[in-house]
C-alpha atoms as a PDB file:
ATOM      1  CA  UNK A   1       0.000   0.000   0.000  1.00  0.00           C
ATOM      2  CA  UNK A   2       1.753   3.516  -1.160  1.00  0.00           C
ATOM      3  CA  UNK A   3       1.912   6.274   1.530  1.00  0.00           C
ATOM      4  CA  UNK A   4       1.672   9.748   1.823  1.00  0.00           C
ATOM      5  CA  UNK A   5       4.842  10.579   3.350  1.00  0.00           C
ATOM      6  CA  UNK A   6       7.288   8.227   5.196  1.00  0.00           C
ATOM      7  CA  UNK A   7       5.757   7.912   8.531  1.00  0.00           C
ATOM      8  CA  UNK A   8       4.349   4.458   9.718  1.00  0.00           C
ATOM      9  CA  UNK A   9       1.027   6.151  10.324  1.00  0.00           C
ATOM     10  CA  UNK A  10       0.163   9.583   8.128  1.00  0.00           C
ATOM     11  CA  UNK A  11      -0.562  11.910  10.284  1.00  0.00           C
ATOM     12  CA  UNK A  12      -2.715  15.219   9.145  1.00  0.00           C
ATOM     13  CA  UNK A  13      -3.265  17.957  11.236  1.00  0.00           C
ATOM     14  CA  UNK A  14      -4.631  21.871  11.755  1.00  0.00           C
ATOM     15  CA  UNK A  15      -7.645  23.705  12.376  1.00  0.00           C
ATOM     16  CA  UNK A  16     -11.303  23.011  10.975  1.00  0.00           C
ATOM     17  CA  UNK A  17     -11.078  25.976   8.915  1.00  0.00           C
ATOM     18  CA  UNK A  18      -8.084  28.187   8.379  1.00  0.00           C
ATOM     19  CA  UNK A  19      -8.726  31.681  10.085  1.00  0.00           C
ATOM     20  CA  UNK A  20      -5.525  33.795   9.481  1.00  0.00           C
ATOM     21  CA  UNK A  21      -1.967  33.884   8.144  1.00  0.00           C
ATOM     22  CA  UNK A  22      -0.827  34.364  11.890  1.00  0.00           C
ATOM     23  CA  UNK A  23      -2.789  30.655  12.850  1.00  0.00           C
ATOM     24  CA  UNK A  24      -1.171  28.779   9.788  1.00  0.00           C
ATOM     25  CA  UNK A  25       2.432  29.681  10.772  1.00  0.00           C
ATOM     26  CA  UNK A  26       1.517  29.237  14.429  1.00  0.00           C
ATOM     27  CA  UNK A  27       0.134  25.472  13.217  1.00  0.00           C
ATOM     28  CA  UNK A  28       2.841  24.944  11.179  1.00  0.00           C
ATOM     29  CA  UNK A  29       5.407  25.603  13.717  1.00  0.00           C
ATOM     30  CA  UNK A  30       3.721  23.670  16.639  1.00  0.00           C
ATOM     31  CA  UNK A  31       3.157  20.627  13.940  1.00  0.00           C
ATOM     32  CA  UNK A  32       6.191  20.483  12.936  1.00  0.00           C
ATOM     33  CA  UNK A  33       7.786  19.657  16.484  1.00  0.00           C
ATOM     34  CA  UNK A  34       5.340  16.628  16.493  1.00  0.00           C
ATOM     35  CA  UNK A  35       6.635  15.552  13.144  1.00  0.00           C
ATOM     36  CA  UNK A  36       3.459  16.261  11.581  1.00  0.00           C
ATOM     37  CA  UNK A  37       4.544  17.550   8.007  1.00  0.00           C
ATOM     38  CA  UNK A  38       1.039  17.614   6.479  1.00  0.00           C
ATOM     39  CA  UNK A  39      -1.411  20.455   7.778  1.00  0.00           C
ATOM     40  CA  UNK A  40      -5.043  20.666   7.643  1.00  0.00           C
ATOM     41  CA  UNK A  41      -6.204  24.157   6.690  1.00  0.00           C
ATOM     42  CA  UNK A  42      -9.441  24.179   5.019  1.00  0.00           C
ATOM     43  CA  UNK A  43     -10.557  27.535   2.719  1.00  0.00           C
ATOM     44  CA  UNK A  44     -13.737  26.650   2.207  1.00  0.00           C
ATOM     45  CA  UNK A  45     -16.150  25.163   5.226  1.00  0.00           C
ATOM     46  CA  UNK A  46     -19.437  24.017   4.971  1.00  0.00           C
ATOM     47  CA  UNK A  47     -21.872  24.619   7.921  1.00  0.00           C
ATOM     48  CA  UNK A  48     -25.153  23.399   9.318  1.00  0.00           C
ATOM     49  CA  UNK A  49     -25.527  26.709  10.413  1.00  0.00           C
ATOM     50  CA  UNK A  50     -24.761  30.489   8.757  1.00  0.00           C
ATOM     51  CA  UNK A  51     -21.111  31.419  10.454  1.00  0.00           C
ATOM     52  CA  UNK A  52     -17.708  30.930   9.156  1.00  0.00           C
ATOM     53  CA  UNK A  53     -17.348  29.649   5.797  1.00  0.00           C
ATOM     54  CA  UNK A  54     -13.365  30.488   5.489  1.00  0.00           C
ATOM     55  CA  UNK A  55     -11.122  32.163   3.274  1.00  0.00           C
ATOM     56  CA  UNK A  56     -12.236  30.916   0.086  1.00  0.00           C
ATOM     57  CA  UNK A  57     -10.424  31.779  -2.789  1.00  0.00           C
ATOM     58  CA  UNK A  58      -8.097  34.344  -1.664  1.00  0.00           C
ATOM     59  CA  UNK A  59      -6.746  32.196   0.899  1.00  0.00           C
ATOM     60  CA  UNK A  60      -5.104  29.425  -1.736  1.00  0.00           C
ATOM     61  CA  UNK A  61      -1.558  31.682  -2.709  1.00  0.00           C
ATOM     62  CA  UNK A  62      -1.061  32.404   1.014  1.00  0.00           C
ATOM     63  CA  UNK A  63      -1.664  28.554   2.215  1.00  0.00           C
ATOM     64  CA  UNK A  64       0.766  27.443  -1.026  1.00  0.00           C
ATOM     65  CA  UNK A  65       3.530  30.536   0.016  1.00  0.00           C
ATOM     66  CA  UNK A  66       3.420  29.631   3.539  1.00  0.00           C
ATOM     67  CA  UNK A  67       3.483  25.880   3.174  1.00  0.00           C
ATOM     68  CA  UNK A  68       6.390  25.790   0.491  1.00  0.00           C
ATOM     69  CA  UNK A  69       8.422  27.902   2.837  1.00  0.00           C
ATOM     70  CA  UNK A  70       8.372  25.681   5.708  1.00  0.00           C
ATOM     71  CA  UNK A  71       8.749  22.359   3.613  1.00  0.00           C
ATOM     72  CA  UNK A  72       4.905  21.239   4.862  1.00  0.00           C
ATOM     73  CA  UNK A  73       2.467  19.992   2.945  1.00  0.00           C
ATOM     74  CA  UNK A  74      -1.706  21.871   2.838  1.00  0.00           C
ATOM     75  CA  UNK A  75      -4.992  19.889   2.833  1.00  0.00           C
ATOM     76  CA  UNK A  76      -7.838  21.399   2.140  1.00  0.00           C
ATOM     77  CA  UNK A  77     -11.362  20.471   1.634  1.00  0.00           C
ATOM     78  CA  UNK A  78     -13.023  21.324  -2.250  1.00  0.00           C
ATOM     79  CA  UNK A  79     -16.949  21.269  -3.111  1.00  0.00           C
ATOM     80  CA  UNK A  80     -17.199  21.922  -6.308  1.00  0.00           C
ATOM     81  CA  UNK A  81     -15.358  21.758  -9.644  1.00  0.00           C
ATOM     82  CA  UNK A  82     -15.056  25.334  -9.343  1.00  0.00           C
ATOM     83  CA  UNK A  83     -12.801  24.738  -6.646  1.00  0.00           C
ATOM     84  CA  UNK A  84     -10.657  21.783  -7.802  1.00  0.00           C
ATOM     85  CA  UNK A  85      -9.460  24.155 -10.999  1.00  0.00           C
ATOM     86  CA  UNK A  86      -8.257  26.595  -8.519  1.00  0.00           C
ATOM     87  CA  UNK A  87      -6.130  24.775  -6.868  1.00  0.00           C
ATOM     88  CA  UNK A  88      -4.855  23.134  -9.764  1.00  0.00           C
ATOM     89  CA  UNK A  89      -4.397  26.269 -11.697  1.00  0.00           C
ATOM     90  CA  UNK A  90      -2.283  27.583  -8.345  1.00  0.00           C
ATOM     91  CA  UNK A  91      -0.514  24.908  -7.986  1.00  0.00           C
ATOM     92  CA  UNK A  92       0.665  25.224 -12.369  1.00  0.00           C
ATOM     93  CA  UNK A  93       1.415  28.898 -10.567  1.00  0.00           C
ATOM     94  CA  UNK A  94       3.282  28.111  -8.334  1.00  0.00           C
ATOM     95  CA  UNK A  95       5.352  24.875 -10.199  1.00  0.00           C
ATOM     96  CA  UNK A  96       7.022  22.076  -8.812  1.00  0.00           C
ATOM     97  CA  UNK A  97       7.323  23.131  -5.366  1.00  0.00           C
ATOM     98  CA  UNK A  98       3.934  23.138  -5.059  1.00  0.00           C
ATOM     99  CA  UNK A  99       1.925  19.928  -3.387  1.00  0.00           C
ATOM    100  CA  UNK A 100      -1.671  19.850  -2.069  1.00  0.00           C
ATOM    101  CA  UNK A 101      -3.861  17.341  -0.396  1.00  0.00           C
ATOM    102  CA  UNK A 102      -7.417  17.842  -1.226  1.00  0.00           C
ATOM    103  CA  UNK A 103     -10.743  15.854   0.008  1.00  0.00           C
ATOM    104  CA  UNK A 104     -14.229  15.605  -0.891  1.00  0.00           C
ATOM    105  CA  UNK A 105     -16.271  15.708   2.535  1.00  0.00           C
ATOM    106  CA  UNK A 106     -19.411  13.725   3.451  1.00  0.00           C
ATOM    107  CA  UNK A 107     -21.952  16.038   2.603  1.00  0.00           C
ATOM    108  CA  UNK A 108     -20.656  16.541  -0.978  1.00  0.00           C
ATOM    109  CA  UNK A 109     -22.287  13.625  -2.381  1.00  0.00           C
ATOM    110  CA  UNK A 110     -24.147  14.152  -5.715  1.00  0.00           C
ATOM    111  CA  UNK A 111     -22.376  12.247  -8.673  1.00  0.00           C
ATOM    112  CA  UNK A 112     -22.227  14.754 -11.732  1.00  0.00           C
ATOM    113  CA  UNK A 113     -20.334  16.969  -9.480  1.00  0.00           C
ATOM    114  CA  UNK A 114     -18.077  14.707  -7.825  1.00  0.00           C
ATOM    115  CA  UNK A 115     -17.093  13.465 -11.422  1.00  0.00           C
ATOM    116  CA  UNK A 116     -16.404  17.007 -12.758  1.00  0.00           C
ATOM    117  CA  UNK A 117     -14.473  17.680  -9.955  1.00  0.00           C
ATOM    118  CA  UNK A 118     -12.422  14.250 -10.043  1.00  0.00           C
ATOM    119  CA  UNK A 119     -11.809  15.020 -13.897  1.00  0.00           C
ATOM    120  CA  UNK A 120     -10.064  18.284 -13.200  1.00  0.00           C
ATOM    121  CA  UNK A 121      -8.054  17.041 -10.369  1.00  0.00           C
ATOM    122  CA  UNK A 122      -6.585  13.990 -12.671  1.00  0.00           C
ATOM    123  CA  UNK A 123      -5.215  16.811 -14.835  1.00  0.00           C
ATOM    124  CA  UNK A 124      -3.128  18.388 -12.221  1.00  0.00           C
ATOM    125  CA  UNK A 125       0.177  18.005 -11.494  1.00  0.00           C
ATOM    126  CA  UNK A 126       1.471  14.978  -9.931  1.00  0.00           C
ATOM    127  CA  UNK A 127       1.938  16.371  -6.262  1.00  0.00           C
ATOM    128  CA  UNK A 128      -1.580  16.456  -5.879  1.00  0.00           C
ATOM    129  CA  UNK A 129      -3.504  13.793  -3.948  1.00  0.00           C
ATOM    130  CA  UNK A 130      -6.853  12.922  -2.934  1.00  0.00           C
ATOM    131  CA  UNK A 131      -8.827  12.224  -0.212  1.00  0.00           C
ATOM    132  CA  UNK A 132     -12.994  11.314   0.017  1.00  0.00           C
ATOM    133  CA  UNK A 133     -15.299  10.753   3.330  1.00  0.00           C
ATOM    134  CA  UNK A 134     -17.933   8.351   2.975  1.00  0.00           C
ATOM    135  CA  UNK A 135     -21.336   9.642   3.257  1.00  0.00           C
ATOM    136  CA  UNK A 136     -23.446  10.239   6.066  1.00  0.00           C
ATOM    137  CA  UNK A 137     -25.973   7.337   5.997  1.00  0.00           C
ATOM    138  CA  UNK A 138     -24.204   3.308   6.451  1.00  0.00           C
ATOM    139  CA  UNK A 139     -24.194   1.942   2.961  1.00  0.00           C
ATOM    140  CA  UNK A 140     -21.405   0.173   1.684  1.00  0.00           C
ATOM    141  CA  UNK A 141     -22.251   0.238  -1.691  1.00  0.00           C
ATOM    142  CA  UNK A 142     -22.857   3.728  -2.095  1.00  0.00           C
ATOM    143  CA  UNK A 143     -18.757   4.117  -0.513  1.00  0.00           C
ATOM    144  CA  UNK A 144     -17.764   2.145  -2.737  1.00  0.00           C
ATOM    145  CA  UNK A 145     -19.924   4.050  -5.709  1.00  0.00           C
ATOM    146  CA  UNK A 146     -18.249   7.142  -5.074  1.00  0.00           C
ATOM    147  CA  UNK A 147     -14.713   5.187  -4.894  1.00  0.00           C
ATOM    148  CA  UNK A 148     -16.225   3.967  -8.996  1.00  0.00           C
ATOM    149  CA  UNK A 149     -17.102   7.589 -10.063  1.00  0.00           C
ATOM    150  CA  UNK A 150     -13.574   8.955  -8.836  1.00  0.00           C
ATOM    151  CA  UNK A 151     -11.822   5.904 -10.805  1.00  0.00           C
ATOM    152  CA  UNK A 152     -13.972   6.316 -14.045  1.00  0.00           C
ATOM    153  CA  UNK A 153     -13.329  10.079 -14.211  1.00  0.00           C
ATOM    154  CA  UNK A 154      -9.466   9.323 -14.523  1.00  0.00           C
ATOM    155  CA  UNK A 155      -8.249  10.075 -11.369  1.00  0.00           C
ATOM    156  CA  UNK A 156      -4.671   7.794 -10.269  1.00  0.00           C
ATOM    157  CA  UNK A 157      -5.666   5.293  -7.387  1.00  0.00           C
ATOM    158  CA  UNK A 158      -1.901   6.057  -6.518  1.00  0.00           C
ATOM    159  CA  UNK A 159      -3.075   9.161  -5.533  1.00  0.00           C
ATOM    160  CA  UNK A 160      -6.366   8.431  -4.008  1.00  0.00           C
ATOM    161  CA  UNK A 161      -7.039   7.822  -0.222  1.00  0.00           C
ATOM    162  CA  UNK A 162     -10.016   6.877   1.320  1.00  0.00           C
ATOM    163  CA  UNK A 163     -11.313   8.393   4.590  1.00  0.00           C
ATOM    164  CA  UNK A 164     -13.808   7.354   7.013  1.00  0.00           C
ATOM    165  CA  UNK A 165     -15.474  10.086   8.869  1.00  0.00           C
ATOM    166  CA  UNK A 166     -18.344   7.398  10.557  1.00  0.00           C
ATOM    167  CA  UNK A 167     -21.946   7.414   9.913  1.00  0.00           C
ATOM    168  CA  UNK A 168     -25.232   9.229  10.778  1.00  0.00           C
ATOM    169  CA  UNK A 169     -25.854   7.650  14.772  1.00  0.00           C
ATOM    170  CA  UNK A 170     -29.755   7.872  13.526  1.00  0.00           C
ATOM    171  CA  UNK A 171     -29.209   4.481  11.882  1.00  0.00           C
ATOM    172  CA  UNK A 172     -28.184   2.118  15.205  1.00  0.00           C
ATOM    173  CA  UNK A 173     -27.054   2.223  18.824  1.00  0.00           C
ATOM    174  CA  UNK A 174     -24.634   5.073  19.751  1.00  0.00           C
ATOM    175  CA  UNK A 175     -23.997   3.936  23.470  1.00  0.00           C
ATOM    176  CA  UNK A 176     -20.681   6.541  23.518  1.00  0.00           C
ATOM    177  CA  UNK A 177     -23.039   9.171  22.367  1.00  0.00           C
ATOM    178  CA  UNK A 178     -20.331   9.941  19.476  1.00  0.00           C
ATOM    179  CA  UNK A 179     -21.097  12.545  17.179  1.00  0.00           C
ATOM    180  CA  UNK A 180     -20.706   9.837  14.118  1.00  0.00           C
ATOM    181  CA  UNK A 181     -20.799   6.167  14.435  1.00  0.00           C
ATOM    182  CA  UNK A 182     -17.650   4.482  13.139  1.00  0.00           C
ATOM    183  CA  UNK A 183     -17.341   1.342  11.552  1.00  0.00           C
ATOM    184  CA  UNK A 184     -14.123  -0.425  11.428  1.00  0.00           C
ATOM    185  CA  UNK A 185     -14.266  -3.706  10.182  1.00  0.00           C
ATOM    186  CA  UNK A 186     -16.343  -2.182   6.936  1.00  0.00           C
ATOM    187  CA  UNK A 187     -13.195   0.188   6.628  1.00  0.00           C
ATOM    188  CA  UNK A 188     -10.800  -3.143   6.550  1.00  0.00           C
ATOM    189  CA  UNK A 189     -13.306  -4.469   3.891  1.00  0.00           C
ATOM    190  CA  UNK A 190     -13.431  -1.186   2.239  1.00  0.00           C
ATOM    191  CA  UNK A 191      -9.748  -1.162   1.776  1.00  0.00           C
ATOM    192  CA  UNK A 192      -9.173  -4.554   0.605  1.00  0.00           C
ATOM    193  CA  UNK A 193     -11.594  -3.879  -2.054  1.00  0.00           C
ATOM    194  CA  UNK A 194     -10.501  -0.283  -3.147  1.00  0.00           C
ATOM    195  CA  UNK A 195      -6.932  -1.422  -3.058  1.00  0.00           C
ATOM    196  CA  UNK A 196      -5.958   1.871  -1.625  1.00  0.00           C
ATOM    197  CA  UNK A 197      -4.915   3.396   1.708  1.00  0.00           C
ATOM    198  CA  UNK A 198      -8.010   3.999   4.787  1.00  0.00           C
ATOM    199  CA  UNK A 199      -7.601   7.229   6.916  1.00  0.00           C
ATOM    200  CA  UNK A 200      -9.366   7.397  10.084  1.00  0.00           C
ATOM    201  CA  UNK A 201     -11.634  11.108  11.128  1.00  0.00           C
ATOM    202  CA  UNK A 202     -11.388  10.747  14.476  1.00  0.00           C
ATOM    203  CA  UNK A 203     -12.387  14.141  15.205  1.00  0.00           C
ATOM    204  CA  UNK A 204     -16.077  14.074  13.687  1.00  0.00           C
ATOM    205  CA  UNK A 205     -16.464  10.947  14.577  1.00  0.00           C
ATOM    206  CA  UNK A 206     -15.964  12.087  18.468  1.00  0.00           C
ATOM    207  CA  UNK A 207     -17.481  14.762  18.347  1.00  0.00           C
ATOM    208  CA  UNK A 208     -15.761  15.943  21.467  1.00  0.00           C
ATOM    209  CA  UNK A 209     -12.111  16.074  22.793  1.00  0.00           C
ATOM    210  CA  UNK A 210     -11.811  13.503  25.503  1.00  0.00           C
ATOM    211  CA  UNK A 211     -13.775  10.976  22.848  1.00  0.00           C
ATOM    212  CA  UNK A 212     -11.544  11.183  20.549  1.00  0.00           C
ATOM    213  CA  UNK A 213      -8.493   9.077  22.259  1.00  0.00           C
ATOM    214  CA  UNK A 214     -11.359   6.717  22.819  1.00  0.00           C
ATOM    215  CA  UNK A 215     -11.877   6.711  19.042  1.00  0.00           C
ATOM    216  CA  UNK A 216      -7.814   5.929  17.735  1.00  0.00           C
ATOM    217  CA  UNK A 217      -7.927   4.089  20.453  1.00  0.00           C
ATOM    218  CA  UNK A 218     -10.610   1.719  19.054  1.00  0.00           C
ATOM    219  CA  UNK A 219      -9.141   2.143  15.933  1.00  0.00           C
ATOM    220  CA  UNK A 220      -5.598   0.705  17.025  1.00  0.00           C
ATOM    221  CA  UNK A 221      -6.974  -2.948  16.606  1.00  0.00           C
ATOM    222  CA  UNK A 222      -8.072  -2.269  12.501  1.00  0.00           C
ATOM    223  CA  UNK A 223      -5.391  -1.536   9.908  1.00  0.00           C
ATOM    224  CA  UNK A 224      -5.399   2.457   9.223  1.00  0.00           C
ATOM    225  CA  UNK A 225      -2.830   3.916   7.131  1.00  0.00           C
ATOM    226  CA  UNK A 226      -3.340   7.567   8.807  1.00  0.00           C
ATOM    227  CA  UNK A 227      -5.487  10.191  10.816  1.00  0.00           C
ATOM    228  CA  UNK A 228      -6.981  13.474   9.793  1.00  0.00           C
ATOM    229  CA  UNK A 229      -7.213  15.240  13.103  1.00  0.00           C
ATOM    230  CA  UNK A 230      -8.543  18.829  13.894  1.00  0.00           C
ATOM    231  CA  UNK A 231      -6.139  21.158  15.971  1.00  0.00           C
ATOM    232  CA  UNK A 232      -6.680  24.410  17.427  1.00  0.00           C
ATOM    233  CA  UNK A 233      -3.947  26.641  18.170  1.00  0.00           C
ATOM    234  CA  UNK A 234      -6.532  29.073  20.635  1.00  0.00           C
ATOM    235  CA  UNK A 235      -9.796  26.835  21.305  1.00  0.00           C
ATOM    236  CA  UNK A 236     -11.421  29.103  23.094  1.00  0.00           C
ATOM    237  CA  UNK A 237     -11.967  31.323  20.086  1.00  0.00           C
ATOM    238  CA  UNK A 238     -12.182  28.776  17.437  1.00  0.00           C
ATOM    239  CA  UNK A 239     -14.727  29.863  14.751  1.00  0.00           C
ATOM    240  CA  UNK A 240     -15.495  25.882  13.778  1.00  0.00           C
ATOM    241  CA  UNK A 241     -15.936  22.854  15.505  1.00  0.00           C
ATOM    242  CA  UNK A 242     -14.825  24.359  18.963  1.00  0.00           C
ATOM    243  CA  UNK A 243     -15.816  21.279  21.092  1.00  0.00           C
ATOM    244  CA  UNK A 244     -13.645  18.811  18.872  1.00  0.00           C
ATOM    245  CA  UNK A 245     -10.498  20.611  17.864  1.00  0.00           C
ATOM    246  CA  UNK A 246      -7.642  19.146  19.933  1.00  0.00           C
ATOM    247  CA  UNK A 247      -4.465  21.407  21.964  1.00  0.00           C
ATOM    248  CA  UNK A 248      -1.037  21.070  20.646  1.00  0.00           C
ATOM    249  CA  UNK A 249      -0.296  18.766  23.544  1.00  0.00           C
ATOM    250  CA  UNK A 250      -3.168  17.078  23.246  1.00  0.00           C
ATOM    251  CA  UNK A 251      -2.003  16.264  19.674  1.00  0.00           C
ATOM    252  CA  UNK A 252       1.395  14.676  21.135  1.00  0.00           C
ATOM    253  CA  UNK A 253      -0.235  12.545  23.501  1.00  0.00           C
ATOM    254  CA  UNK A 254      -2.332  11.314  20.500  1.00  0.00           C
ATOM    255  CA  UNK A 255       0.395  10.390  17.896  1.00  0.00           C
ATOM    256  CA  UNK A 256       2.401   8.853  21.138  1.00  0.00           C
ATOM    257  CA  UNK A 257      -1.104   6.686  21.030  1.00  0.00           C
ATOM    258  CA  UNK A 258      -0.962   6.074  17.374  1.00  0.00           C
ATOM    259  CA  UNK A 259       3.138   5.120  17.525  1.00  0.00           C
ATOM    260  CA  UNK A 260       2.190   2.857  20.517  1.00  0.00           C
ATOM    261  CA  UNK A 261       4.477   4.656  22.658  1.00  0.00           C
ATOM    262  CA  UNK A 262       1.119   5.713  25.411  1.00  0.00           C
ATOM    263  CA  UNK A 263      -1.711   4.206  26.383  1.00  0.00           C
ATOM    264  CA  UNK A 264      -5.418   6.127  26.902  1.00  0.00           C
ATOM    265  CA  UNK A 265      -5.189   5.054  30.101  1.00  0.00           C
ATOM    266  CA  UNK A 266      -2.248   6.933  31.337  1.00  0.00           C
ATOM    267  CA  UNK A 267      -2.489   9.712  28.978  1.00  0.00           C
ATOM    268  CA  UNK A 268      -6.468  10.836  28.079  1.00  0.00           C
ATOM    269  CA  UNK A 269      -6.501  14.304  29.024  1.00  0.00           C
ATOM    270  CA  UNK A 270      -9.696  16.246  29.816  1.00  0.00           C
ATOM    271  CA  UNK A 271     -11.876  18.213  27.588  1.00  0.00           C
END
């Protein structure tokens, strides 16, 4: 199975939604002592609710400058086609230097789009890769659909990554009272049959700090190839996802849990 980078477990890592320059250096720096050379830093965020929706746009030469820089690596979450050819078009900008780590979320799931989107991306250079959640409701064969659309459109599987973000808890029992339910023997069977690496999203599946060392945890005993984990460099201000984003520290107790140098018991730290 190819990696991402040449860790034993990829770990990715930053904020919900990138709010300023200031936080992306301040990420990047913190990440960086924790090894952690790929940074979350989404533009665009979708919400349930009217409130931040990111930089857009304007924020894609300053996350591409700021990356390159430090030798790091952005990830940021696309919607539409729209979106894919800017970052392409950037990264042709900016040239070889340039790599990205994009995903498709689990509310973007209608087909036309997902296939425009998929089309344009297997036209960019090859530094870019891609991630996609499955959707919200448990059904393997949808996952597995949107795995076929990405393939058909042209898109490498060398490049592709699957990520599993958990389901909808309307559909069974939900004893943790997680925000998603997870399901990770269908991930196992979900990678052997996609043939391509399985990230783990422990952060909306927790739905809350302290659950999510519960979550990796759980996950320890299944085959992941990486995490996608939110950080906060200030939660108490944090525009997105406050009750979920993880502390710096917390982050290092976390990949000491995913190296199997800690245990939860000795190191879960409060919310």
């Amino acid at each position: 199975m190819w990696k991402l980078d040449d860790s034993k477990k990829t770990i990715i890592a930053g904020p919900c939604a990138l709010e300023s320059k200031k936080q992306l250096v301040t990420c990047i720096k913190h990440l960086k002592e924790e090894g952690v050379k790929i940074v979350r830093a989404s533009l665009w965020k979708p919400r349930t609710n009217p409130g931040w929706e990111g930089w857009g746009f304007y924020g894609i030469p300053m996350l591409l400058d700021e990356t390159i820089k430090r030798n790091v690596v952005p990830a940021t979450e696309i919607m539409t086609a729209i979106h894919a050819q800017m970052i392409v078009d950037a990264m042709r900008h900016f040239g070889k230097k340039a790599k990205f780590v994009v995903w498709v979320g689990a509310r973007n799931q209608n087909h036309f789009e997902l296939r425009r989107l998929s089309k344009i991306l297997s036209e960019s250079p090859d530094n870019l890769y891609f991630m996609f959640k499955n959707q919200v409701w448990y059904d393997k064969k949808h996952w597995y659909g949107l795995f076929e659309h990405i393939i058909a459109s042209g898109f490498p599987p060398e490049r592709l990554i699957a990520v599993h973000r958990g389901f909808n808890p309307g559909y069974g029992e939900n004893p943790e009272q997680l925000r998603n339910i997870p399901e990770y023997a269908l991930c196992m069977e979900m990678k052997e049959k996609m043939k391509i690496p399985m990230y783990l999203d422990p952060s909306h599946i927790a739905g809350a700090r302290d659950k999510v060392f519960r979550v990796v945890e759980q996950s320890l005993h299944y085959d992941f190839d990486g995490y996608l984990i939110e950080v906060h460099d200030n939660i108490s201000v944090a525009k997105t996802d406050i009750n979920q984003q993880l502390t710096f520290e917390q982050l290092g107790h976390l990949r000491d849990m995913i190296n199997g140098k800690r245990t939860l018991e000795k190191d879960q730290l409060a919310a």
